[in-house]
Protein backbone atom coordinates (compact mmCIF):
# COMPACT_ATOMS: atom_id res chain seq x y z
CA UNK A 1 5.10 28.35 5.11
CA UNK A 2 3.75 26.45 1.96
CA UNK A 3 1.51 23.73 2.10
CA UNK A 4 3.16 20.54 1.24
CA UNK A 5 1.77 18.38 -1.50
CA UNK A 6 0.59 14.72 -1.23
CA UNK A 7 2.12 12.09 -3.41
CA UNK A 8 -0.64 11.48 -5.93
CA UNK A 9 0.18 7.66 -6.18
CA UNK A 10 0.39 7.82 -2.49
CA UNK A 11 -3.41 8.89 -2.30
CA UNK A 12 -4.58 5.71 -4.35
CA UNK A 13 -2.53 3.26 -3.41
CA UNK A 14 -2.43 3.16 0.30
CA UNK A 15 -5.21 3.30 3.29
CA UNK A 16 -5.05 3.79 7.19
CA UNK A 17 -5.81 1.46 9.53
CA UNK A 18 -7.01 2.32 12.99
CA UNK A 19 -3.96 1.39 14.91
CA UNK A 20 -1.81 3.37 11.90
CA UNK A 21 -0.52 0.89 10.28
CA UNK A 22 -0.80 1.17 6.02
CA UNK A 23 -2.85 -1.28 3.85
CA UNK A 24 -1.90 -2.03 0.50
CA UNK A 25 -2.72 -3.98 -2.45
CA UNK A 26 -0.50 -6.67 -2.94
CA UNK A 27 1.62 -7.06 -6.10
CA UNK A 28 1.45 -9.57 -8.96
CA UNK A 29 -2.04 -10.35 -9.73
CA UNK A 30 -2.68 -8.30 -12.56
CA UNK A 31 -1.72 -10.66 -15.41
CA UNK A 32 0.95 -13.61 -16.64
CA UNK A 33 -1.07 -15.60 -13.50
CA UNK A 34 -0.77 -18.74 -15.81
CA UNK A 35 2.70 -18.91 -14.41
CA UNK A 36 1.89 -18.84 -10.73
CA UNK A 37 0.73 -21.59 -8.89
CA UNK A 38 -2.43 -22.08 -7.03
CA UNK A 39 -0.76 -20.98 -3.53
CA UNK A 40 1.04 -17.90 -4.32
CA UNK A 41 -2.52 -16.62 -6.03
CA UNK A 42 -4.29 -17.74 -2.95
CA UNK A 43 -2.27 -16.27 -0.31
CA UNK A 44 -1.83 -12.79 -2.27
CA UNK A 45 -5.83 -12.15 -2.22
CA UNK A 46 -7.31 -9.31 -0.34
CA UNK A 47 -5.03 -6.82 1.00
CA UNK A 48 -1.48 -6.88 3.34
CA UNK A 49 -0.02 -4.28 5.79
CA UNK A 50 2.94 -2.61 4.95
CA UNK A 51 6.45 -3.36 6.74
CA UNK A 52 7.21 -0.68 10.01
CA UNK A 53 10.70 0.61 7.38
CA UNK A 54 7.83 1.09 4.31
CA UNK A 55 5.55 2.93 6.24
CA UNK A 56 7.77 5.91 7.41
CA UNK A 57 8.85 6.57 3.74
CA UNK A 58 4.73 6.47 3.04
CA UNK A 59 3.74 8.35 5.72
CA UNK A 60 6.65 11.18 5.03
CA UNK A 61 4.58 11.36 1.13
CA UNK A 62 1.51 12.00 2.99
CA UNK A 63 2.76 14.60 5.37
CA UNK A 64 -1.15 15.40 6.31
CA UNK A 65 -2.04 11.72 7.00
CA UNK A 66 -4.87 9.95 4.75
CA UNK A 67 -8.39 9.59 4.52
């Protein structure tokens, strides 16, 4: 059998925790931030952990886990 290839985007978008669970960068705090408010800028700083329906289409990208 072929090796299967890893999602590229997969590789640097996306780390494992210990338990298995998927960190991610969160979304919307690249630019146009003049139109959020304090709160939502706030609360989207650092890093979140993927939804359980997310993280089997993830994991099925990176079919040999990643590091």
């Amino acid at each position: 059998m072929p090796k299967l290839k890893t999602k590229s985007g997969v590789k640097k978008r996306f780390k494992l925790t210990a338990s298995g669970l998927l960190k991610h960068g969160v979304a919307g705090k690249r630019h146009r931030l003049i139109s959020h408010n304090s709160k939502y800028i706030r609360q989207n700083r650092g890093t979140k952990v993927l939804s359980k329906a997310d993280t089997a289409t993830v994991k099925a990208w990176a079919p040999y886990g990643l590091s």
